[in-house]
C-alpha atoms as a PDB file:
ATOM      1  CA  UNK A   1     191.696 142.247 103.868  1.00  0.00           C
ATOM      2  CA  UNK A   2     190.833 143.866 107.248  1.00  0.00           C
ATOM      3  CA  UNK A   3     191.670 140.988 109.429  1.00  0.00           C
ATOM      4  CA  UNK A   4     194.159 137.813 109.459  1.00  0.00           C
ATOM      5  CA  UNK A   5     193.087 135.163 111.330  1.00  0.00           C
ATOM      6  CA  UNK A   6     196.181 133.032 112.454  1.00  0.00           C
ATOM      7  CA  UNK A   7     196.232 129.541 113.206  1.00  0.00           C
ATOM      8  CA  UNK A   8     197.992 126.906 115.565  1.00  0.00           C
ATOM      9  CA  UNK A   9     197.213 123.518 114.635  1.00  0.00           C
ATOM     10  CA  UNK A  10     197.410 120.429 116.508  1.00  0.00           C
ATOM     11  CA  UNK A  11     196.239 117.028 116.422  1.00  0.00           C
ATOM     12  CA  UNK A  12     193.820 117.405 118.793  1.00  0.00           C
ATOM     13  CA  UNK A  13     192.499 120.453 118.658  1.00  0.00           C
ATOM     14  CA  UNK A  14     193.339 124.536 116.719  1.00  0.00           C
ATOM     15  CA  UNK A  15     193.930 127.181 118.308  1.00  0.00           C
ATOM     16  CA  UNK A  16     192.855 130.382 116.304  1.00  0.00           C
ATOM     17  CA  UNK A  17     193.216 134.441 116.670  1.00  0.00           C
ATOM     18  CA  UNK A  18     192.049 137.399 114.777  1.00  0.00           C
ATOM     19  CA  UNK A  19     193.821 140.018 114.320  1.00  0.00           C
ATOM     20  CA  UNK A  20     193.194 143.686 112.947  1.00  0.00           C
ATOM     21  CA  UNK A  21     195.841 145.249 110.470  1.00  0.00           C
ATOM     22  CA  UNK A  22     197.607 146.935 113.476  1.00  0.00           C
ATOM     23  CA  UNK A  23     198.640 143.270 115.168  1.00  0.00           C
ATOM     24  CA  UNK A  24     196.030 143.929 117.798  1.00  0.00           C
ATOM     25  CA  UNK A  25     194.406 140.632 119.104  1.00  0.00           C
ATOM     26  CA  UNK A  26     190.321 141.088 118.440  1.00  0.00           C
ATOM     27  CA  UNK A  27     189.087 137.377 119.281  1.00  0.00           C
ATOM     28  CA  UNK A  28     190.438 134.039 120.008  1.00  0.00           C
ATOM     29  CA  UNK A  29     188.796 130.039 119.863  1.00  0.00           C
ATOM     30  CA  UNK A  30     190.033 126.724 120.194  1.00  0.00           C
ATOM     31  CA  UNK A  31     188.286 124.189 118.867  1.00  0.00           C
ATOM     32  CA  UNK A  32     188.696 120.456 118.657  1.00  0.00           C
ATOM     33  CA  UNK A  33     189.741 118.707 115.679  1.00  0.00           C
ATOM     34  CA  UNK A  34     186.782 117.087 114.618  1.00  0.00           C
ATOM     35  CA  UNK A  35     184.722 116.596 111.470  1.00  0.00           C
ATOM     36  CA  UNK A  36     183.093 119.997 112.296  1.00  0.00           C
ATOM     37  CA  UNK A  37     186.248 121.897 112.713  1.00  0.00           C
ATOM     38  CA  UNK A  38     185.691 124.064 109.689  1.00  0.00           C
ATOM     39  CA  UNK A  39     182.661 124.840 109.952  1.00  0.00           C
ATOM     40  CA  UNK A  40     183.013 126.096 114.508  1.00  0.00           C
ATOM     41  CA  UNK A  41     185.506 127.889 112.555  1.00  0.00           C
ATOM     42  CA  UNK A  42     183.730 129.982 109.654  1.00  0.00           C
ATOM     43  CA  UNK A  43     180.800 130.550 112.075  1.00  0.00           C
ATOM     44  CA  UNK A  44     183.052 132.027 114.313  1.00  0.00           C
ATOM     45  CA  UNK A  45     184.646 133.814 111.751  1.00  0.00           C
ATOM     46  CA  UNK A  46     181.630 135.097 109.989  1.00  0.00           C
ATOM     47  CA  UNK A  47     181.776 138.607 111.499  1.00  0.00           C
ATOM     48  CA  UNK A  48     184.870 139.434 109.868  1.00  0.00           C
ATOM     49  CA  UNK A  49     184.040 139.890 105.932  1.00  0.00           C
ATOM     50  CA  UNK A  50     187.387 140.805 104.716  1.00  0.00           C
ATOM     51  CA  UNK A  51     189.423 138.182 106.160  1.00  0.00           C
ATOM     52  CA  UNK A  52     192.188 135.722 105.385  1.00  0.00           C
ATOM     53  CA  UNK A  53     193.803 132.569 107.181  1.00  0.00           C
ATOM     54  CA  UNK A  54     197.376 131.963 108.005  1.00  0.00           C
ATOM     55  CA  UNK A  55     198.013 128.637 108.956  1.00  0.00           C
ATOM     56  CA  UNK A  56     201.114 127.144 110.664  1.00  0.00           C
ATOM     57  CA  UNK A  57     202.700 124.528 108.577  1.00  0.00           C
ATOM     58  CA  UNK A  58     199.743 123.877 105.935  1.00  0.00           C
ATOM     59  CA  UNK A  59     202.171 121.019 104.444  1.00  0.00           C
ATOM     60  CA  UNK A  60     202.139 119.369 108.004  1.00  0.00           C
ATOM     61  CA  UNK A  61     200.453 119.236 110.763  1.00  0.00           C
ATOM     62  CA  UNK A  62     197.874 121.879 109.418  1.00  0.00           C
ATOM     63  CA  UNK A  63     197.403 120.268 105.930  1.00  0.00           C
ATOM     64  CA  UNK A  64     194.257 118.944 106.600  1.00  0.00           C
ATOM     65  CA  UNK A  65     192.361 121.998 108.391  1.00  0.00           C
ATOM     66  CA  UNK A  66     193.978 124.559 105.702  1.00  0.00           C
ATOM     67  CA  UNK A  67     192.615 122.256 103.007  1.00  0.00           C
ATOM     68  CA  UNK A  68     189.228 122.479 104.359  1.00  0.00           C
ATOM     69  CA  UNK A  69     189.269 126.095 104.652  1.00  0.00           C
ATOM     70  CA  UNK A  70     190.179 126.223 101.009  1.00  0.00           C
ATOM     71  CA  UNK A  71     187.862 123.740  99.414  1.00  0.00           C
ATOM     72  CA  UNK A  72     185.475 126.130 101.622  1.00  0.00           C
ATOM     73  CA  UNK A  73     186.400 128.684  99.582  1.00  0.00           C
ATOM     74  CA  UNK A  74     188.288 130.983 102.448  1.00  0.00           C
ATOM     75  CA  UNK A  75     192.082 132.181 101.431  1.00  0.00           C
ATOM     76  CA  UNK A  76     194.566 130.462 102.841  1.00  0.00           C
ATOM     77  CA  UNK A  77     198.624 131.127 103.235  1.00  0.00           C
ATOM     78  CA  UNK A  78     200.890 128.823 104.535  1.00  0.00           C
ATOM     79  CA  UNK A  79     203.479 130.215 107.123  1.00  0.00           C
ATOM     80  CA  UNK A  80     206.435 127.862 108.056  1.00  0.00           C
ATOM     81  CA  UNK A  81     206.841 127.268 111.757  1.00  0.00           C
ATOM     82  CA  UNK A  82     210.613 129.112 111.810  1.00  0.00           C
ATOM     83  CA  UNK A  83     208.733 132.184 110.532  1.00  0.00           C
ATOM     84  CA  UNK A  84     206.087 132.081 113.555  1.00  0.00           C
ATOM     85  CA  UNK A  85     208.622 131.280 116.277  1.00  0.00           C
ATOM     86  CA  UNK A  86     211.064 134.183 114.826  1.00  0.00           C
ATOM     87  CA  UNK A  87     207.900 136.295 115.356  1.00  0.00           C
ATOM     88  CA  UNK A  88     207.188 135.202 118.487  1.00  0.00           C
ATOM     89  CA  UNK A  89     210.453 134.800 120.070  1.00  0.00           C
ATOM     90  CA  UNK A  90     212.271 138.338 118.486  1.00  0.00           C
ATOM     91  CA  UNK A  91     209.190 140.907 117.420  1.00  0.00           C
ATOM     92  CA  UNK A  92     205.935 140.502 119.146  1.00  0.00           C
ATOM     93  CA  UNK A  93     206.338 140.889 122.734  1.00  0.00           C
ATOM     94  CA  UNK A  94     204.811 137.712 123.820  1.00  0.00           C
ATOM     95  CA  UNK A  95     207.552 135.162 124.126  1.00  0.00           C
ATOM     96  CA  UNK A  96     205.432 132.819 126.222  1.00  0.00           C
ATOM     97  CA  UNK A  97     205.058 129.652 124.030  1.00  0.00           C
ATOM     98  CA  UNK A  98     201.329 129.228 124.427  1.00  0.00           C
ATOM     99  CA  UNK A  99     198.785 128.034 121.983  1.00  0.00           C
ATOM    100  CA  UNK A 100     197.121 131.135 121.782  1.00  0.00           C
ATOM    101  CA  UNK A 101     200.522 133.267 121.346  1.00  0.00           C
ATOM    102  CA  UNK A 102     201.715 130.924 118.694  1.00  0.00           C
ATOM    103  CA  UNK A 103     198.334 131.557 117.044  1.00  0.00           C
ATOM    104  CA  UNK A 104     198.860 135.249 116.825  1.00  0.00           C
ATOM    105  CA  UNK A 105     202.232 134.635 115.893  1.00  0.00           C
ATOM    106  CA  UNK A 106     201.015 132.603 112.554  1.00  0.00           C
ATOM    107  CA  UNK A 107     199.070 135.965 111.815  1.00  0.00           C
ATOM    108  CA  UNK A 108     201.601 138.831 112.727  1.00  0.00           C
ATOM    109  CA  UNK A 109     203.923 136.374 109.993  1.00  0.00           C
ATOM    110  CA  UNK A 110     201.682 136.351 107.592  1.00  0.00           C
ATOM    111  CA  UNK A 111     200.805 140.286 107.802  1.00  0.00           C
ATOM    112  CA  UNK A 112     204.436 141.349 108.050  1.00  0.00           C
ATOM    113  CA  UNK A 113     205.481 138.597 104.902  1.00  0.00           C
ATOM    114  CA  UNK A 114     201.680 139.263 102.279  1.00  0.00           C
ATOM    115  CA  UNK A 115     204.319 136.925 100.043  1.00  0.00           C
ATOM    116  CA  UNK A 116     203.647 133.618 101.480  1.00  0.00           C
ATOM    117  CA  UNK A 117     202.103 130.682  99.615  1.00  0.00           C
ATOM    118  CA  UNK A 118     198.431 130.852  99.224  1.00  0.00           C
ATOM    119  CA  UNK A 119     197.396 127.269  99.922  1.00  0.00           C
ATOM    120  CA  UNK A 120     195.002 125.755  97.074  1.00  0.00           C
ATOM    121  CA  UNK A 121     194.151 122.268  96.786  1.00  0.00           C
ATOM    122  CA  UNK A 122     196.441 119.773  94.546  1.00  0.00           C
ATOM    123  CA  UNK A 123     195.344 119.430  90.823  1.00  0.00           C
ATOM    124  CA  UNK A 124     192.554 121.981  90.813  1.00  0.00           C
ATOM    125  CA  UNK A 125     192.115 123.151  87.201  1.00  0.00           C
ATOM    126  CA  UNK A 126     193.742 126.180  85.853  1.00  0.00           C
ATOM    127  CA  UNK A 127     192.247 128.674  83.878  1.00  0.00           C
ATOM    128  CA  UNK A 128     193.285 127.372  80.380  1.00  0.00           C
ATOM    129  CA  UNK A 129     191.571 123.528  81.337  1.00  0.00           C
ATOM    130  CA  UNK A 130     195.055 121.549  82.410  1.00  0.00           C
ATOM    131  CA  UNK A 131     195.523 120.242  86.067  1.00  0.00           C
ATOM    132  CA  UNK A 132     197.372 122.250  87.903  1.00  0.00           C
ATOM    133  CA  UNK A 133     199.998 119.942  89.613  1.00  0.00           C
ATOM    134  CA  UNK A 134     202.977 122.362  90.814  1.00  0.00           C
ATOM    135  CA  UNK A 135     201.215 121.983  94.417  1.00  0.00           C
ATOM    136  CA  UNK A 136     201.358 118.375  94.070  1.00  0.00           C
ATOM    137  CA  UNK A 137     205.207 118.112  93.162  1.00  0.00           C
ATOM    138  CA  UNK A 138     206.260 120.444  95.920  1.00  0.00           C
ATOM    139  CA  UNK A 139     204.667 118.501  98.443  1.00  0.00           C
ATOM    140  CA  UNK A 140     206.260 114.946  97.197  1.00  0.00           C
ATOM    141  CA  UNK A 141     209.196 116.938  96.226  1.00  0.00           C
ATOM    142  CA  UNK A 142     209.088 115.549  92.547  1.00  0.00           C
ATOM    143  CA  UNK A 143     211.467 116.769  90.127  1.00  0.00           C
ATOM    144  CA  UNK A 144     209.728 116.739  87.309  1.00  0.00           C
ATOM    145  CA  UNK A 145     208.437 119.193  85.284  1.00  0.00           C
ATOM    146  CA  UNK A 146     204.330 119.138  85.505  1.00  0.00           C
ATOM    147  CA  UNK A 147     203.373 121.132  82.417  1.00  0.00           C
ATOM    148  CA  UNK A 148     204.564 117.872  79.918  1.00  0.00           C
ATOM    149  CA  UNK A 149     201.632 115.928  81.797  1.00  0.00           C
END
């Protein structure tokens, strides 16, 4: 990976920034949450080969633009909001809450912490043929155990 591209999600639009493997802000874009959102934001992203997505919250408010990315075969790690404000707030030097900060924020977490959840899209088949629903039962916080299905 040569680049992390943080997200800030919101329900009307995403904020997103690259940055290189030093923290150092290349490019920014907001775009509106719309049908097209993915796709504004792999063209934009298309210069940057090596690269991989952190998006705030991917269980909430950025389910829906991380599962996109995925089923459009980018990789994906969730960060948890605490994480990105911690960033922000204590160990980035911007402590201005702006979309744009919070955006690099979501990447400087997931660069400092490469043991995040990847994101991957509820009961896509595993390697040996069974569902793979351990996605699925942390999200609806199910206590069962998914490989008797």
């Amino acid at each position: 990976m040569s680049v992390m591209i943080g997200i800030d999600p919101h329900k009307g639009s995403h904020t997103a920034v690259v940055i290189d493997l030093d923290e150092v802000v290349i490019d920014q874009i907001r775009v509106k949450a719309t049908a097209n959102q993915v796709g504004q934001l792999r063209e934009w992203a298309s210069g940057y080969e090596d690269r991989c997505w952190a998006v705030e919250s991917a269980r909430g408010m950025g389910y829906l633009v991380s599962q996109q990315l995925v089923a459009a075969g980018e990789r994906v790690m969730d960060v948890p909001p605490m994480m990105a404000s911690r960033v922000r707030v204590l160990g980035s030097g911007k402590s201005q809450k702006t979309d744009p900060n919070d955006a690099r924020s979501v990447a400087v977490a997931a660069l400092r912490h490469p043991g995040l959840t990847m994101v991957r899209v509820p009961g896509v088949q595993k390697g040996n043929g069974n569902k793979d629903f351990s996605v699925l039962r942390v999200e609806l916080g199910w206590p069962f155990d998914s490989r008797s299905w």
